[in-house]
N, C-alpha and C. Protein backbone atom coordinates (compact mmCIF):
# COMPACT_ATOMS: atom_id res chain seq x y z
N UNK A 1 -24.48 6.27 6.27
CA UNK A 1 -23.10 6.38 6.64
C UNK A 1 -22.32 6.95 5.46
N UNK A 2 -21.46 7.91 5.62
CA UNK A 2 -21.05 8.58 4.54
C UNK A 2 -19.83 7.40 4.00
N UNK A 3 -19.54 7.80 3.04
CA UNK A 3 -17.75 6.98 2.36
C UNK A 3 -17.28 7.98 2.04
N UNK A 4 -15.81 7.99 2.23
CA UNK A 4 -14.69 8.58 1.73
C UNK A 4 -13.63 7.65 0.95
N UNK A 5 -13.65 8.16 -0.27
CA UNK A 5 -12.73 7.77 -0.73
C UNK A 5 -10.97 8.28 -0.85
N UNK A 6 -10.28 7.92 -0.37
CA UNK A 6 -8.96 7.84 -0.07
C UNK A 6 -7.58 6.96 -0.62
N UNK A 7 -6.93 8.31 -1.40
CA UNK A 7 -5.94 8.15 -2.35
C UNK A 7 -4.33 7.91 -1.80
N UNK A 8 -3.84 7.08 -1.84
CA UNK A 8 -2.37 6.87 -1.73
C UNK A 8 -1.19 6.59 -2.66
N UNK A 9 -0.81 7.88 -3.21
CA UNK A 9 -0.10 8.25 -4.44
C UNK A 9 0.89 8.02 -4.22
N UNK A 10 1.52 6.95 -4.57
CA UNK A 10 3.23 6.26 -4.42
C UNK A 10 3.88 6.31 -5.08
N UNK A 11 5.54 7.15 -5.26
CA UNK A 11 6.27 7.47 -5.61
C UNK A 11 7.41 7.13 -5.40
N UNK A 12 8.48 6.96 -5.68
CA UNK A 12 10.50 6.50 -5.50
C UNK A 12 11.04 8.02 -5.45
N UNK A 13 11.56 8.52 -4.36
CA UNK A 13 12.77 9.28 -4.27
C UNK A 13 13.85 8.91 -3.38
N UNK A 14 14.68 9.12 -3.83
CA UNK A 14 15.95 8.25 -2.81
C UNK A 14 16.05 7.12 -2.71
N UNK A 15 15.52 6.34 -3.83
CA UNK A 15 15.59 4.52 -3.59
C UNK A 15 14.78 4.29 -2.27
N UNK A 16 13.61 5.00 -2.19
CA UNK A 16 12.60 5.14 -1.21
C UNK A 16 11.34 5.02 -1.26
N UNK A 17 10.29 4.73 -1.21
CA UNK A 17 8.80 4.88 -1.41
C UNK A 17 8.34 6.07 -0.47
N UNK A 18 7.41 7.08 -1.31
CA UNK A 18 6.98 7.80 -0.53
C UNK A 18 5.47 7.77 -0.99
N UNK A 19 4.63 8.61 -0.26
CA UNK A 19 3.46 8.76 -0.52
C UNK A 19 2.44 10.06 -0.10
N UNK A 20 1.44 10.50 -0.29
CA UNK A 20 0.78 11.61 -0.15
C UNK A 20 -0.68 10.93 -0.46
N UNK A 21 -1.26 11.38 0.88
CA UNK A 21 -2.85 11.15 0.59
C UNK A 21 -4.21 11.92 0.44
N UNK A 22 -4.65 11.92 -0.03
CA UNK A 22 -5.95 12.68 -0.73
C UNK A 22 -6.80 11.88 -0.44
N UNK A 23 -8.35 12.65 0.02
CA UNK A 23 -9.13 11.82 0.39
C UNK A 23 -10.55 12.89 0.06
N UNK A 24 -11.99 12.28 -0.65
CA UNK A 24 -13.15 13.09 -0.92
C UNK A 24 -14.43 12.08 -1.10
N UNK A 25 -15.11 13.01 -0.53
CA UNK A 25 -16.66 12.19 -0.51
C UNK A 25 -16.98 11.50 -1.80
N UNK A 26 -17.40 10.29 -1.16
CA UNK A 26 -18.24 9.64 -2.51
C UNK A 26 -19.60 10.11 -2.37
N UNK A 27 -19.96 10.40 -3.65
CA UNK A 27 -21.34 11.42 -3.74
C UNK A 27 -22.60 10.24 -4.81
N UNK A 28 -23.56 10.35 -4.58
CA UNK A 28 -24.69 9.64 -4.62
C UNK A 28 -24.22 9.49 -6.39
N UNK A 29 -24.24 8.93 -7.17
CA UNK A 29 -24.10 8.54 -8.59
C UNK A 29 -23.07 8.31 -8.98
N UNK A 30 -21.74 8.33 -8.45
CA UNK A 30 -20.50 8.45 -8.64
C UNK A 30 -20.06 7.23 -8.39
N UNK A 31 -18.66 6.74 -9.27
CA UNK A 31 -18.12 5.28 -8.72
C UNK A 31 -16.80 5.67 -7.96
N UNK A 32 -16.64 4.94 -6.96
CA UNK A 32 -15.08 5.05 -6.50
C UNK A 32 -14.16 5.15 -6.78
N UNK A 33 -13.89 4.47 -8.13
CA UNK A 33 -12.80 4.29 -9.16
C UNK A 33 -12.61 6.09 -9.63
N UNK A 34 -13.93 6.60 -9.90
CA UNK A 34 -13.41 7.78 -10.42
C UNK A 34 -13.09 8.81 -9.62
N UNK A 35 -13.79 8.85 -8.28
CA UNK A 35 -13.39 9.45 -7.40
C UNK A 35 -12.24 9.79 -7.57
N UNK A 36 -11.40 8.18 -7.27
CA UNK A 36 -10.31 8.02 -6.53
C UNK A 36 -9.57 9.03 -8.00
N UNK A 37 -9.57 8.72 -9.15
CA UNK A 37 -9.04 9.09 -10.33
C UNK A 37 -8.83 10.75 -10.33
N UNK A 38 -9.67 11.40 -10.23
CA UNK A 38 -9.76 12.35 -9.99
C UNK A 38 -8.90 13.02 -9.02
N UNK A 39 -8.98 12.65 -7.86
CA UNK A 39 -8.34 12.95 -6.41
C UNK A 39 -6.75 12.79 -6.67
N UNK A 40 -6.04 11.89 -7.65
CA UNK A 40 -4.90 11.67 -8.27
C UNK A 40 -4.38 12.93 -9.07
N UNK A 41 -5.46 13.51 -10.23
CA UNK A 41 -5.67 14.65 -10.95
C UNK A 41 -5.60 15.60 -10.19
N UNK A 42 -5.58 15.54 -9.44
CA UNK A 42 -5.85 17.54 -8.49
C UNK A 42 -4.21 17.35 -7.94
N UNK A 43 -3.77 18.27 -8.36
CA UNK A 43 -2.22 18.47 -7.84
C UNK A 43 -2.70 19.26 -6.47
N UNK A 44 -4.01 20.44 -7.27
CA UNK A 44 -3.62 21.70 -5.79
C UNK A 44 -3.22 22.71 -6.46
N UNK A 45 -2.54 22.78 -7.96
CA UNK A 45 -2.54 23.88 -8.64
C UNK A 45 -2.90 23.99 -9.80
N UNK A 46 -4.00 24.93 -10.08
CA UNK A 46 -4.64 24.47 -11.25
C UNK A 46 -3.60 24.99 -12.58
N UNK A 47 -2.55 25.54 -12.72
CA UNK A 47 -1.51 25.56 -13.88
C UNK A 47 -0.87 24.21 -14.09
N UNK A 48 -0.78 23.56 -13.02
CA UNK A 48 -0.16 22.00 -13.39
C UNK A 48 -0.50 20.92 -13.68
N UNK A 49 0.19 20.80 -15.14
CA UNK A 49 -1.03 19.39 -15.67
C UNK A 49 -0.33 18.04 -14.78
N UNK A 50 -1.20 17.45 -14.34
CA UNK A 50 -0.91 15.75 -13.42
C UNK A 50 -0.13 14.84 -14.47
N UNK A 51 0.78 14.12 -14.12
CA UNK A 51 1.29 12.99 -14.47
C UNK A 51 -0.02 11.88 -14.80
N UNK A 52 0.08 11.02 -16.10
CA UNK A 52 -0.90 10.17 -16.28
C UNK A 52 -1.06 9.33 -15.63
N UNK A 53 -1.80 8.65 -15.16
CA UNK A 53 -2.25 7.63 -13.78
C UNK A 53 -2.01 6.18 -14.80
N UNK A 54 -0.24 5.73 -13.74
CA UNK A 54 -0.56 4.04 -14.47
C UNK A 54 -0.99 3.07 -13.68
N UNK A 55 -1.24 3.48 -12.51
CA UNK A 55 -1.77 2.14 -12.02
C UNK A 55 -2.72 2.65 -10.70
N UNK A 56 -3.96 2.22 -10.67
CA UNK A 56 -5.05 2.51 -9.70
C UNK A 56 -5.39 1.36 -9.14
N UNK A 57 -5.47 1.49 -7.55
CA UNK A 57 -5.95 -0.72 -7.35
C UNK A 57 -6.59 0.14 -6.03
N UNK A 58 -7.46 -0.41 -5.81
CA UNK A 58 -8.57 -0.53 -4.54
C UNK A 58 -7.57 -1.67 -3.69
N UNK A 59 -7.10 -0.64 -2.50
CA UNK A 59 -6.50 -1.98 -1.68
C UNK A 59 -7.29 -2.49 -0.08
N UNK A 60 -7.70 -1.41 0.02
CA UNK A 60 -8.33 -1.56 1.46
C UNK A 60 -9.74 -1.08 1.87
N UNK A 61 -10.43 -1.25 2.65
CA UNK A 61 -11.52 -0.39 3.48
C UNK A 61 -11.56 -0.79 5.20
N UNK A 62 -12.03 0.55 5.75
CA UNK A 62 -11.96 0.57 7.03
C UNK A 62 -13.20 1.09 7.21
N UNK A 63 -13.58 1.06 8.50
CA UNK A 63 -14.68 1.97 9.31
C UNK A 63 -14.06 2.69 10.35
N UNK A 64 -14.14 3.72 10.60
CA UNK A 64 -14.55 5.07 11.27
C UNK A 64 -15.55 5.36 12.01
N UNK A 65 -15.21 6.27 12.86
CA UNK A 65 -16.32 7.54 13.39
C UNK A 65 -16.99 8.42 12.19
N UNK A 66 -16.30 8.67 11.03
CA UNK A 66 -16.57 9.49 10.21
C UNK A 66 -17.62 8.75 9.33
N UNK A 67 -17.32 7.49 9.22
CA UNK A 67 -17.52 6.48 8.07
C UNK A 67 -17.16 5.28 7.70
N UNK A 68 -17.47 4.82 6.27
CA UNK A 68 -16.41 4.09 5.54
C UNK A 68 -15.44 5.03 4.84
N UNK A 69 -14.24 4.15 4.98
CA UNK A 69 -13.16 4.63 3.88
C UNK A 69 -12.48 3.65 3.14
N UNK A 70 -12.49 3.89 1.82
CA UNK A 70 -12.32 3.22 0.75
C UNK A 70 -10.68 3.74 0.66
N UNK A 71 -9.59 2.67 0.61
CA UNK A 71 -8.36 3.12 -0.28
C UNK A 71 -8.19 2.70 -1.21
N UNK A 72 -7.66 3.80 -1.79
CA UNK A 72 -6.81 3.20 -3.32
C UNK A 72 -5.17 3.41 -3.48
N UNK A 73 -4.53 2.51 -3.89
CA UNK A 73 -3.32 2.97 -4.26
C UNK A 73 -3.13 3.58 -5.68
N UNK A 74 -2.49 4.42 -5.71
CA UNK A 74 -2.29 5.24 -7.49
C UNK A 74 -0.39 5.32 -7.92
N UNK A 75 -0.37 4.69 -8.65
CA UNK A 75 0.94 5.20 -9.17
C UNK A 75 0.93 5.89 -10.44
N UNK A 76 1.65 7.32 -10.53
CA UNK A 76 1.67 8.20 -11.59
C UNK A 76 2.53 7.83 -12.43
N UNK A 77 3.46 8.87 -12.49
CA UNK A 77 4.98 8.71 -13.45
C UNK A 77 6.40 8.21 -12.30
N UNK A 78 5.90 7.74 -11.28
CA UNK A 78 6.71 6.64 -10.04
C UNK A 78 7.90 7.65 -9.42
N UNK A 79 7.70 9.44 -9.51
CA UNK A 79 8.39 10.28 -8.68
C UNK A 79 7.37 10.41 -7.74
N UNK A 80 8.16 10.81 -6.32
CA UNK A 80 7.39 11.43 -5.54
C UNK A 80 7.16 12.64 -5.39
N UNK A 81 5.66 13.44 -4.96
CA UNK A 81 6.26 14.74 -5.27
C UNK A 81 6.96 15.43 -3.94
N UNK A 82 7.04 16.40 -3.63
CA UNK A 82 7.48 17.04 -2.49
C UNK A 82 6.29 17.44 -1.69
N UNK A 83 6.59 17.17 -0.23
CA UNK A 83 6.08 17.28 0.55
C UNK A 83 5.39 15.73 0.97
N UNK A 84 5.98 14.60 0.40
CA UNK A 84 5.44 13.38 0.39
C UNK A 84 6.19 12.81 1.64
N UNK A 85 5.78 11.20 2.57
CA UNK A 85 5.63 10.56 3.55
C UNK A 85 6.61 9.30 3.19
N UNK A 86 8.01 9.83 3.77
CA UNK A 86 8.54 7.88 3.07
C UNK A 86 7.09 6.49 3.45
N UNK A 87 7.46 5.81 3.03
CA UNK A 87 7.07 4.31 3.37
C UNK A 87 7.91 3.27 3.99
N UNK A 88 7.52 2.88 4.87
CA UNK A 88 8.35 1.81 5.83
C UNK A 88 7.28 0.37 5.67
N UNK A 89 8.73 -0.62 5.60
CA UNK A 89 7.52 -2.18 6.02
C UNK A 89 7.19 -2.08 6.82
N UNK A 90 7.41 -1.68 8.55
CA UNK A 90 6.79 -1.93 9.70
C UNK A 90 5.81 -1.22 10.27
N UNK A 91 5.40 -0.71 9.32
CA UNK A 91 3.79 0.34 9.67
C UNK A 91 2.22 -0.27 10.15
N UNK A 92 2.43 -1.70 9.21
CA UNK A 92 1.29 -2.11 9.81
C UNK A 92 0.76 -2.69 11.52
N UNK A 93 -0.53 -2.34 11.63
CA UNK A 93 -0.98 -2.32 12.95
C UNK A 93 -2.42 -3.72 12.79
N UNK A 94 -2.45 -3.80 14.22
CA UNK A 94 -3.63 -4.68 13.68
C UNK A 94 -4.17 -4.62 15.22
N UNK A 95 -4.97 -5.14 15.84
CA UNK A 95 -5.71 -5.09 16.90
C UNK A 95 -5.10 -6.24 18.02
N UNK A 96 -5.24 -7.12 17.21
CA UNK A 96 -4.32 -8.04 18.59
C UNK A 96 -5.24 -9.17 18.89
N UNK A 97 -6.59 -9.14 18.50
CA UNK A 97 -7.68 -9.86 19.02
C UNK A 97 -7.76 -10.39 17.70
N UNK A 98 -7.77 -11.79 17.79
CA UNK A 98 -8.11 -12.33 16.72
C UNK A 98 -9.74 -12.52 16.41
N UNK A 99 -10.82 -11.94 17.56
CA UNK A 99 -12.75 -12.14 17.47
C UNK A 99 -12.67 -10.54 16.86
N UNK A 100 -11.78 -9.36 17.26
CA UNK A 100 -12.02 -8.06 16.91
C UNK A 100 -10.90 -7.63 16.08
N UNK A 101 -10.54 -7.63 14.99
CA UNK A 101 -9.93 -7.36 13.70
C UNK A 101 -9.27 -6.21 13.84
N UNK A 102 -10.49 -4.95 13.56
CA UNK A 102 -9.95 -3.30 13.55
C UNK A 102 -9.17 -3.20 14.60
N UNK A 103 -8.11 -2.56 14.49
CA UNK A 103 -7.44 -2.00 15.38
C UNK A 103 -7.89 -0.83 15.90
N UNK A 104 -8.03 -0.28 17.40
CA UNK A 104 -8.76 1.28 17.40
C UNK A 104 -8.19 2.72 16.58
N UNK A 105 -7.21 2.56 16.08
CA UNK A 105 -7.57 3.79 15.23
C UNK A 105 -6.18 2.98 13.98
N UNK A 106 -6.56 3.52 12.87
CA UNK A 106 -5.29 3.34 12.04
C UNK A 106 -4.52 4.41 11.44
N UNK A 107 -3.23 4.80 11.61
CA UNK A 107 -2.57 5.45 10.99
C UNK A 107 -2.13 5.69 9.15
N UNK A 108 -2.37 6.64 9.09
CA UNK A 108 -1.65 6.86 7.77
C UNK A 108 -0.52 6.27 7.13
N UNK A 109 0.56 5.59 8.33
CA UNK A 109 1.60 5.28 7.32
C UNK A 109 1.28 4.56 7.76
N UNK A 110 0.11 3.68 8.58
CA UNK A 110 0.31 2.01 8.21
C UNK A 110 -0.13 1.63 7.04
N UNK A 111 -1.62 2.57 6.73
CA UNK A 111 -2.52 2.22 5.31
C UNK A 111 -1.61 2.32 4.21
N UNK A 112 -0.19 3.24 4.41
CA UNK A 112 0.79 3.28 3.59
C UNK A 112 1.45 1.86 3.27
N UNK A 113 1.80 1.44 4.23
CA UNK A 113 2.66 0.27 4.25
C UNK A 113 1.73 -0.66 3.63
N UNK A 114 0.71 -0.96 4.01
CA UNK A 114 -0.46 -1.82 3.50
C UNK A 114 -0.39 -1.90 2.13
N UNK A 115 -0.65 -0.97 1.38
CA UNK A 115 -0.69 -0.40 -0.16
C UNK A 115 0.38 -0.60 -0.95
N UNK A 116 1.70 -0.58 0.20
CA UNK A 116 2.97 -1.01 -0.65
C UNK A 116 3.14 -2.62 -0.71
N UNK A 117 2.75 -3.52 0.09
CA UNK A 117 2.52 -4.45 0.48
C UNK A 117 1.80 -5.43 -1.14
N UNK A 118 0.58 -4.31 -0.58
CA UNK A 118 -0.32 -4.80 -1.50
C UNK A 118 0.39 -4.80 -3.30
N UNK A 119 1.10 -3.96 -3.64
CA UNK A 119 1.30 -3.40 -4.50
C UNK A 119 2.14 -4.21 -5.13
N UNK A 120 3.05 -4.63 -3.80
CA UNK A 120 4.20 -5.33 -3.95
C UNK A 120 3.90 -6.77 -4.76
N UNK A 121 2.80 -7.73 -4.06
CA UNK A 121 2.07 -8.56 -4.34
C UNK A 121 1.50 -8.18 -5.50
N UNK A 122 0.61 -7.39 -6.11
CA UNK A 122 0.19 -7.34 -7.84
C UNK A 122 1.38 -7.66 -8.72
N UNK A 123 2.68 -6.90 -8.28
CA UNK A 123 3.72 -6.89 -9.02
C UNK A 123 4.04 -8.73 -9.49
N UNK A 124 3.68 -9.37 -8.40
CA UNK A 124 4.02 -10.37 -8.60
C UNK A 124 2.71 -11.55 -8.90
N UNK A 125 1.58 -11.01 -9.02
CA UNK A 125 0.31 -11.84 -9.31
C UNK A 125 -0.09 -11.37 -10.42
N UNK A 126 -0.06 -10.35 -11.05
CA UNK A 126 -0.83 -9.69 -12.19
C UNK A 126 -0.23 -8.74 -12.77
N UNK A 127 -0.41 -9.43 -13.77
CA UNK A 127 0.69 -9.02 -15.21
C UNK A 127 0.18 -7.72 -15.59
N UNK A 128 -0.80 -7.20 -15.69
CA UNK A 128 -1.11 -5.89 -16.19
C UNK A 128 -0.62 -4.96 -15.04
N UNK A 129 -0.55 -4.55 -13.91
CA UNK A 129 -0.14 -4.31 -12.80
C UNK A 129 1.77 -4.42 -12.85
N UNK A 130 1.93 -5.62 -13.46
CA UNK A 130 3.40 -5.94 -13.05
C UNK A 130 3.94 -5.26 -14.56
N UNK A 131 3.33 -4.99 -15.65
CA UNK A 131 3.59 -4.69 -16.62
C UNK A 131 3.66 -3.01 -16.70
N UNK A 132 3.08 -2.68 -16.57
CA UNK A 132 2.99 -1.02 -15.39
C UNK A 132 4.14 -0.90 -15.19
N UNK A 133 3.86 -1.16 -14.06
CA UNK A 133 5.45 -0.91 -13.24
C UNK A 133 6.43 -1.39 -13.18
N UNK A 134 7.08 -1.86 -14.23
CA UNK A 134 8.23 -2.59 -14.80
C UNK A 134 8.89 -1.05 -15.78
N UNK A 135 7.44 -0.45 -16.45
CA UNK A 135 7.99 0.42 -16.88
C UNK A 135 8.51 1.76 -16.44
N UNK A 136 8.71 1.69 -14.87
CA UNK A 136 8.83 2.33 -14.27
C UNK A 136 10.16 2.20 -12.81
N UNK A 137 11.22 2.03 -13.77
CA UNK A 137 12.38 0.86 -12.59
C UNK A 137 12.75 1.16 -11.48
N UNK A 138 12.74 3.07 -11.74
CA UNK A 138 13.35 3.32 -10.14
C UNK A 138 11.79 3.28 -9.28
N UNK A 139 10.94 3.05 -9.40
CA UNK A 139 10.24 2.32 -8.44
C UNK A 139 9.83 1.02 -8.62
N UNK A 140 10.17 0.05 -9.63
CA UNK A 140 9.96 -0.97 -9.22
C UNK A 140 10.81 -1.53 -8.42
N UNK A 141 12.34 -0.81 -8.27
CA UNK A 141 12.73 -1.94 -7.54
C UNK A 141 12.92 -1.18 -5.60
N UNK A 142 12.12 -0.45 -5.52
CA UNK A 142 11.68 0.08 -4.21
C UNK A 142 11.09 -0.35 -3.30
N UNK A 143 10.19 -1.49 -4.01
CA UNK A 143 9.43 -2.52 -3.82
C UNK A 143 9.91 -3.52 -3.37
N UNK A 144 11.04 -3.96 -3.97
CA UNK A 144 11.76 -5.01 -3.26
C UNK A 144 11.77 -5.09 -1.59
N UNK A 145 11.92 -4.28 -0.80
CA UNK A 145 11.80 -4.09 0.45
C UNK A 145 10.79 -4.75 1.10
N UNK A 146 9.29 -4.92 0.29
CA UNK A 146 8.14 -4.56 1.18
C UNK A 146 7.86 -6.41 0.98
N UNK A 147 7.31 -7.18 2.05
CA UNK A 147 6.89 -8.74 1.97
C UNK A 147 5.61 -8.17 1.40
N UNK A 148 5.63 -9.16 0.03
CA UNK A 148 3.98 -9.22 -0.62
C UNK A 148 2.90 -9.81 -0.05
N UNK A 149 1.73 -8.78 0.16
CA UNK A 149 0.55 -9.25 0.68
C UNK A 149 -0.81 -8.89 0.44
N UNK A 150 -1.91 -9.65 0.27
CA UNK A 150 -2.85 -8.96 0.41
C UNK A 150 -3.62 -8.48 1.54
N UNK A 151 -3.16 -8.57 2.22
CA UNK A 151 -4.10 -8.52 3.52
C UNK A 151 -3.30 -8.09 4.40
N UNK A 152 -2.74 -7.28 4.95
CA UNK A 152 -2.15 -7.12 6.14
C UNK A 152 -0.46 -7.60 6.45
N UNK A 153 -0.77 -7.89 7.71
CA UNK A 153 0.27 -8.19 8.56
C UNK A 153 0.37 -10.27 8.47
N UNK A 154 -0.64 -10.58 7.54
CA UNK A 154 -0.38 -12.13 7.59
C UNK A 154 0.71 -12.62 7.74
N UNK A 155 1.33 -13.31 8.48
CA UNK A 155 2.78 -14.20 8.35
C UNK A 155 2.49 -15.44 7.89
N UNK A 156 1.02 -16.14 8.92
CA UNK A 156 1.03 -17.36 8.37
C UNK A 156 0.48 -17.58 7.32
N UNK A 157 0.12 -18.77 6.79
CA UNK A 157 -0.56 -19.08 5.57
C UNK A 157 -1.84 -19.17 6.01
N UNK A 158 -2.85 -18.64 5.08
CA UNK A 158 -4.46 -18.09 5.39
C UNK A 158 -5.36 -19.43 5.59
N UNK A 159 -4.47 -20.49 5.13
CA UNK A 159 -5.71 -21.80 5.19
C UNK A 159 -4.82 -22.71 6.13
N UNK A 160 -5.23 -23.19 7.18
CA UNK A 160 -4.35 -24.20 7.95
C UNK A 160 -5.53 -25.07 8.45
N UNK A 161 -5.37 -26.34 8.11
CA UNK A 161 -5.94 -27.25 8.57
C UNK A 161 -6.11 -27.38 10.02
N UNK A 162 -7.24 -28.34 10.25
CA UNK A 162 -7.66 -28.89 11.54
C UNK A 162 -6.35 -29.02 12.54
N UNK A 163 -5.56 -29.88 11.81
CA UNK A 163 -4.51 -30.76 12.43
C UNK A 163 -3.49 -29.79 12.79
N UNK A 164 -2.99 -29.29 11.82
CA UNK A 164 -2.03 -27.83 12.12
C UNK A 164 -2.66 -26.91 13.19
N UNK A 165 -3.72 -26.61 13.27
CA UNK A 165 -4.25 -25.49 14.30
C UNK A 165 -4.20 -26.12 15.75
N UNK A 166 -4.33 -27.32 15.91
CA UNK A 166 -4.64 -27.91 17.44
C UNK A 166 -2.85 -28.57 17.60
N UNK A 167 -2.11 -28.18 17.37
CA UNK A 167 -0.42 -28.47 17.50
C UNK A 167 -0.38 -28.08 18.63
């Protein structure tokens, strides 16, 4: 089964989150991490040197028809560039079945929303992550918008007892 690895480069314009995704085969000796690093590096024009990559986090994987796909979120120098995808909280999707998880297909700006989500949550669990992007204000506080999560669309709390579940 092939993998793709798949980049979601998040940026602030307009007191906004936007994003642009890049996505390339993981090839037999290669790690994901650099993949993904790389895929950040390619503007698309080779005269333009890339903004330095401050923050890379593996947030998700899915399955496909195509495959696996691996995401990563990347934040550069926290502009977006042009031709980029705002970000909305209400993107995420989920299936509905709590025995079948995947939803049948997932969209781009949900994996978006996901990533901001996710992102949102480092900001507030992990200091190297939150230390990043502190140095970076007009997108840290872009973030404010998005409920921190790791996982999705969770509302409730992930561990509920016996007693709580049969209410």
């Amino acid at each position: 089964m092939p993998t793709i690895v798949e980049v979601l480069v998040i940026g602030a314009r307009d007191g906004r989150l936007h994003y642009r995704c890049s996505r390339g085969a993981l090839s037999a000796g290669r790690h994901p991490d650099g993949v993904a690093a790389d895929l950040v590096a390619d503007t698309g024009d080779p005269g333009r040197v890339p903004p330095p990559l401050t923050v890379l986090h593996s947030t998700s994987w899915r399955h496909t028809d195509g495959g696996l796909v691996l995401t990563y979120a990347a934040v550069t120098d926290g502009n977006a560039e042009a031709g980029t995808r705002p970000v909305t909280d209400d993107g995420i999707v989920s299936s509905g079945d709590p025995a079948r998880p995947s939803p049948a297909s997932v969209p781009a700006d949900a994996v978006a929303t996901h990533a901001a989500r996710h992102l949102a949550w480092l900001r507030a669990t992990d200091d190297a992550v939150a230390t990043a992007l502190a140095g970076l204000p007009h997108l840290w506080h872009c973030f404010d918008g998005f409920r921190p999560g790791p996982a999705g669309a969770f509302a409730a709390p992930l561990c509920v007892s016996a007693a709580q579940a049969i209410r």
